[in-house]
Protein backbone atom coordinates (compact mmCIF):
# COMPACT_ATOMS: atom_id res chain seq x y z
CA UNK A 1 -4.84 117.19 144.08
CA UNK A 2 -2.17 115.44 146.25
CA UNK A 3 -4.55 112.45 148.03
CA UNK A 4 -2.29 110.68 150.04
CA UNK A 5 -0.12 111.85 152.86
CA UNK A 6 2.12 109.60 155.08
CA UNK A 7 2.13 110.98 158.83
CA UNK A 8 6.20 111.41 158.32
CA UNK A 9 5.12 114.19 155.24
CA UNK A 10 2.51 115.52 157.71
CA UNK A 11 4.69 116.07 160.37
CA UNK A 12 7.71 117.27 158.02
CA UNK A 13 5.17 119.87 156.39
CA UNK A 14 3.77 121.47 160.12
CA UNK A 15 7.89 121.55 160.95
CA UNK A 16 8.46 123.51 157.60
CA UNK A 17 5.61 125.92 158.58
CA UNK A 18 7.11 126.75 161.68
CA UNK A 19 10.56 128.21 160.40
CA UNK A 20 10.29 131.66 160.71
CA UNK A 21 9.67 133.74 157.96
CA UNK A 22 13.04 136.06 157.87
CA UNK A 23 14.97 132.77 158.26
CA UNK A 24 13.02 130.73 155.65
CA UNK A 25 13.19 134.11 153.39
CA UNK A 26 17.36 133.05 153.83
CA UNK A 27 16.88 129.94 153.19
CA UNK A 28 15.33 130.27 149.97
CA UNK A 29 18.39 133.12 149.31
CA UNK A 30 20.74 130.67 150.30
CA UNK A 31 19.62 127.31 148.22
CA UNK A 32 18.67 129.16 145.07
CA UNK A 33 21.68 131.42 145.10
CA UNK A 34 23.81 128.46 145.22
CA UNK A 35 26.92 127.90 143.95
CA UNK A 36 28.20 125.03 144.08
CA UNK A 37 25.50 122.22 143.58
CA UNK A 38 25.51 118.62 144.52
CA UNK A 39 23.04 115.73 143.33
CA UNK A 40 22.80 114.18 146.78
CA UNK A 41 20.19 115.04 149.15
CA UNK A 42 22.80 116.01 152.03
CA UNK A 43 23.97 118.37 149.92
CA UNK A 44 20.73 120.52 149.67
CA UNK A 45 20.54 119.27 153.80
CA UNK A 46 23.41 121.59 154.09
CA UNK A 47 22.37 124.56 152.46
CA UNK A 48 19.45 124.70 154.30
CA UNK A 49 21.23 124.15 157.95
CA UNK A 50 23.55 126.79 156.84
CA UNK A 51 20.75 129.37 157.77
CA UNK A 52 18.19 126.81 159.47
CA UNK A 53 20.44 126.05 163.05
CA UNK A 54 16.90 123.54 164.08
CA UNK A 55 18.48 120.55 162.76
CA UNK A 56 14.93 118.63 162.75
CA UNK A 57 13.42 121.67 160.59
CA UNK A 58 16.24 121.31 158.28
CA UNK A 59 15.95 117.73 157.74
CA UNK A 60 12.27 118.05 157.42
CA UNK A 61 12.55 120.53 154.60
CA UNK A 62 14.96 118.67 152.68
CA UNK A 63 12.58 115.55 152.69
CA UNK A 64 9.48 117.70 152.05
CA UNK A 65 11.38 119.89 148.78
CA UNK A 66 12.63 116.15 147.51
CA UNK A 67 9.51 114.47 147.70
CA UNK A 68 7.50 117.70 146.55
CA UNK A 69 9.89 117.58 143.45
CA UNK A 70 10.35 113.90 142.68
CA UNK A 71 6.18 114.18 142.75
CA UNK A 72 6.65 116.86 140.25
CA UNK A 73 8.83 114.38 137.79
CA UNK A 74 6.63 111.55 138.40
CA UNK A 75 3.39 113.57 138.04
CA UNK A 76 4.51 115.77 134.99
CA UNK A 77 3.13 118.72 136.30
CA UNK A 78 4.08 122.34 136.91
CA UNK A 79 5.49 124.01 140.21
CA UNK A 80 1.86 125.88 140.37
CA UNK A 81 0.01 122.62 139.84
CA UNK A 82 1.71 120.85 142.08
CA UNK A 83 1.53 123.55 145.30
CA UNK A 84 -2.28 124.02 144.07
CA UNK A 85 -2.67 119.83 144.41
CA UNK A 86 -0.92 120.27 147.72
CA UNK A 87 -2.98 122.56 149.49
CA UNK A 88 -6.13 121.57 148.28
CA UNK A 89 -4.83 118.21 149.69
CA UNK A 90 -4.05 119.08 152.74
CA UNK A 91 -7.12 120.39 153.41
CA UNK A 92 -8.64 116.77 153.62
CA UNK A 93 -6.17 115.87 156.25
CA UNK A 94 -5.97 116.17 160.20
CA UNK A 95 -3.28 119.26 159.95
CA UNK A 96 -4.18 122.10 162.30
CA UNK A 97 -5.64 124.78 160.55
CA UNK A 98 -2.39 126.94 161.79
CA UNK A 99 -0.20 125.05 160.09
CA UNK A 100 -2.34 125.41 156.77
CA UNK A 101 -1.69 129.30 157.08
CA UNK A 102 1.89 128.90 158.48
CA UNK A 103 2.87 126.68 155.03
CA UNK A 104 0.64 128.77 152.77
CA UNK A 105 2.52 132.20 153.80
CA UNK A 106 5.63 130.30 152.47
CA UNK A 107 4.27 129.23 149.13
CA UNK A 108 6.35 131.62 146.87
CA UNK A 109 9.28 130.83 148.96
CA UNK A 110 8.30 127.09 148.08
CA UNK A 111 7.42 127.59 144.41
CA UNK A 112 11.29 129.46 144.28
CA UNK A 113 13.21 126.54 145.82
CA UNK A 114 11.31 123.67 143.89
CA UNK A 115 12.64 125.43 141.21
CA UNK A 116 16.39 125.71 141.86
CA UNK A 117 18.72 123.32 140.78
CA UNK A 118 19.63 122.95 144.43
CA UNK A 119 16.29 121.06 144.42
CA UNK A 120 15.87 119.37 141.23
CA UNK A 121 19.32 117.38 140.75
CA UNK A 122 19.06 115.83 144.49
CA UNK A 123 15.70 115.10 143.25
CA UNK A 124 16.64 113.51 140.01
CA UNK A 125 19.03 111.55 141.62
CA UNK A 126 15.93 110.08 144.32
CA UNK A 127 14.06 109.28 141.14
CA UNK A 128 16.58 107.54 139.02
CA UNK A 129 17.85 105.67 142.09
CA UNK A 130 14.17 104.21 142.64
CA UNK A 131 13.37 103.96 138.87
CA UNK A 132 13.25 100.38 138.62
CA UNK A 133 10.14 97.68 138.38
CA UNK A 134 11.17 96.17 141.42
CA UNK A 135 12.69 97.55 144.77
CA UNK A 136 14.08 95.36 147.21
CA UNK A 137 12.76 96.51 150.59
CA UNK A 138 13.95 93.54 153.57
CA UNK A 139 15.19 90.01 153.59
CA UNK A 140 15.97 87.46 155.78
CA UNK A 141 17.29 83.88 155.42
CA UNK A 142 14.83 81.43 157.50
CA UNK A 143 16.81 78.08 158.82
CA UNK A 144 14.15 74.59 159.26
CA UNK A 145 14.72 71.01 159.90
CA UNK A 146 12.22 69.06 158.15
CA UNK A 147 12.57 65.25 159.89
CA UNK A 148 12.64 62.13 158.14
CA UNK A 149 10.84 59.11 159.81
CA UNK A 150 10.62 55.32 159.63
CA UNK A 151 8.69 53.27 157.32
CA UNK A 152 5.63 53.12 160.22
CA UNK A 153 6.45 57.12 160.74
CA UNK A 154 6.40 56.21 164.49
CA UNK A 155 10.41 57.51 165.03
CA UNK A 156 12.09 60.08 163.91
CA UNK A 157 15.98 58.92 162.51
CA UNK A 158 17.35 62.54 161.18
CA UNK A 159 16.44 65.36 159.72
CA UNK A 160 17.11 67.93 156.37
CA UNK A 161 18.43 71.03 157.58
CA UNK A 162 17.56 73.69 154.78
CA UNK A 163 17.77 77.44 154.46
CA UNK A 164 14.93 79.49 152.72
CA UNK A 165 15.83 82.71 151.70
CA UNK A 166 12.50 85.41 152.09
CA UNK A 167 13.15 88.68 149.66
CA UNK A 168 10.41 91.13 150.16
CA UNK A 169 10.14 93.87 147.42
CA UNK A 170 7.48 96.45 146.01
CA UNK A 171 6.41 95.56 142.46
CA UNK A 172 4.35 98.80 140.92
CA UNK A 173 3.96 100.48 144.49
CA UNK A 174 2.86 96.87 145.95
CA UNK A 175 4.43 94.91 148.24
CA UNK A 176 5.15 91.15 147.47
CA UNK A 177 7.18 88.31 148.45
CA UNK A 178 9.69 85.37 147.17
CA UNK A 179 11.12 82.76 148.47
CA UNK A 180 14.25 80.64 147.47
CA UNK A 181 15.66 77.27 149.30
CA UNK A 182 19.19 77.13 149.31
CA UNK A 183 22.33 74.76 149.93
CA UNK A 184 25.16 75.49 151.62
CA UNK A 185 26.92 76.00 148.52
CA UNK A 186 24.22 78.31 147.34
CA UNK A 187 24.70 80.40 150.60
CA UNK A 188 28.30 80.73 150.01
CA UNK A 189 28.19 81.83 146.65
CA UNK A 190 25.26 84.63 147.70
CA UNK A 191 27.78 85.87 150.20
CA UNK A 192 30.66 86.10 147.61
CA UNK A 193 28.34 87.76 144.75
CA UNK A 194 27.61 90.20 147.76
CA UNK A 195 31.05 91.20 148.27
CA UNK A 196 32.16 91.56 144.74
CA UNK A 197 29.03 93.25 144.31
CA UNK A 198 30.20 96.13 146.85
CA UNK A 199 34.05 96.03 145.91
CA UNK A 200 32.95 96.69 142.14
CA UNK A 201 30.41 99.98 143.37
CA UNK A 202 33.23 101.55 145.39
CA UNK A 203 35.69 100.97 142.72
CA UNK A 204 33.17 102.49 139.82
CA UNK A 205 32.69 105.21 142.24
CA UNK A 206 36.11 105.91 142.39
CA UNK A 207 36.73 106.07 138.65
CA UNK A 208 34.04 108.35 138.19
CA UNK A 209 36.06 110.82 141.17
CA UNK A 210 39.61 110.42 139.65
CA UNK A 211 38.79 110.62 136.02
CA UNK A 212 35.74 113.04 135.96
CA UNK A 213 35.78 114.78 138.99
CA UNK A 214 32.19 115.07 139.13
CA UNK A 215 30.06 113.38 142.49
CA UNK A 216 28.98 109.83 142.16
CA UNK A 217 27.41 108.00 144.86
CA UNK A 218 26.71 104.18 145.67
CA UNK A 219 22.48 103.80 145.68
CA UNK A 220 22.49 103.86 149.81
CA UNK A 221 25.24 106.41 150.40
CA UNK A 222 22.48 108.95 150.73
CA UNK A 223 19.30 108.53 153.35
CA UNK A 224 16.59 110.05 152.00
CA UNK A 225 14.07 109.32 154.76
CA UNK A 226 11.19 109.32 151.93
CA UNK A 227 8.26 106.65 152.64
């Protein structure tokens, strides 16, 4: 049983129940009967908006069939288990019991999308992109004078001007914090590693266009809007 809903999935999941049926039954036509498939979440965005014109439903059942499936890989579990674990979660929450009924009448329309490609690869991608020990979630660089005194610490004759830089990052689904001081020269050569850093993903993106042509994507390209 799914035990822990965000209000975001909530909301995304009463949105989903409201598509009407004919046009979900086109939607599920439509993704599954794909083509052409792409590993980035706007590319199952589009399918869906191709039939869904409600631009908020369509976003909302992109995130919903990407987190539903990345779940899935996580979880090791079946399409069944996983819809059974979701409605017997849902239950527990605040959802109006006409949403409940609106998803459920969709559930074999949602058991045939989670497994489309359409679905899965986006979802893949969303897995192997956050499939590290630590994710970096928000920084900031922190500037402080700490004074320097006379010997009878009665006057204050200058001061240290330092910079502290504050990384915070989720270690095993927990959120933590570091801190570094740095010089000027450390500062400098942050901001240079930074800019390499982003010339050398476009250019291995690149390569992988003109020599493969198959779709690679720098980690941030796509906006997943998963908590």
């Amino acid at each position: 049983m799914i035990t822990n809903f965000y209000p975001s999935q909530l909301s995304d999941l009463v949105l989903v129940g409201k598509v009407d049926k004919n046009i979900f039954k086109n939607i599920c036509k439509n993704v599954c009967s794909a083509t052409k498939i792409g590993i980035r979440a706007s590319s199952l965005t589009k399918l869906i908006s191709e039939v869904c014109e409600n631009k908020e439903s369509a976003d909302a059942m992109s995130r919903t069939l990407l987190s539903l499936s990345s779940l899935r890989r996580n979880e090791h579990i079946s399409i069944e288990e996983l819809i059974t674990g979701l409605f017997n979660g849902l239950k527990d929450t605040d959802i109006p019991d006409d949403a409940l009924e609106n998803l459920k009448d969709k559930e074999t329309g949602l058991k045939s999308l989670l497994n489309c490609d359409a679905v899965r690869l986006p979802a893949k991608a969303l897995q192997l992109s956050l499939d590290h020990q630590r994710l970096y979630a928000s920084s900031n660089v922190v500037t402080d004078l700490r004074p320097i005194f006379d010997s009878a610490r009665s006057e204050m004759m200058g001061g240290v001007v330092f910079q502290s830089l504050k990384v915070q990052f989720l270690e095993g689904g927990e959120p933590k914090e570091i801190s570094f001081v740095l010089d000027l020269d450390d500062l400098n050569a942050l901001k240079t590693e930074i800019e390499t850093s982003i010339t050398k993903a476009k250019a291995t993106k690149a390569f992988v266009a003109d020599r493969t042509e198959l779709d690679a994507f720098i980690l941030g390209d796509e906006k997943y809007g998963i908590s």
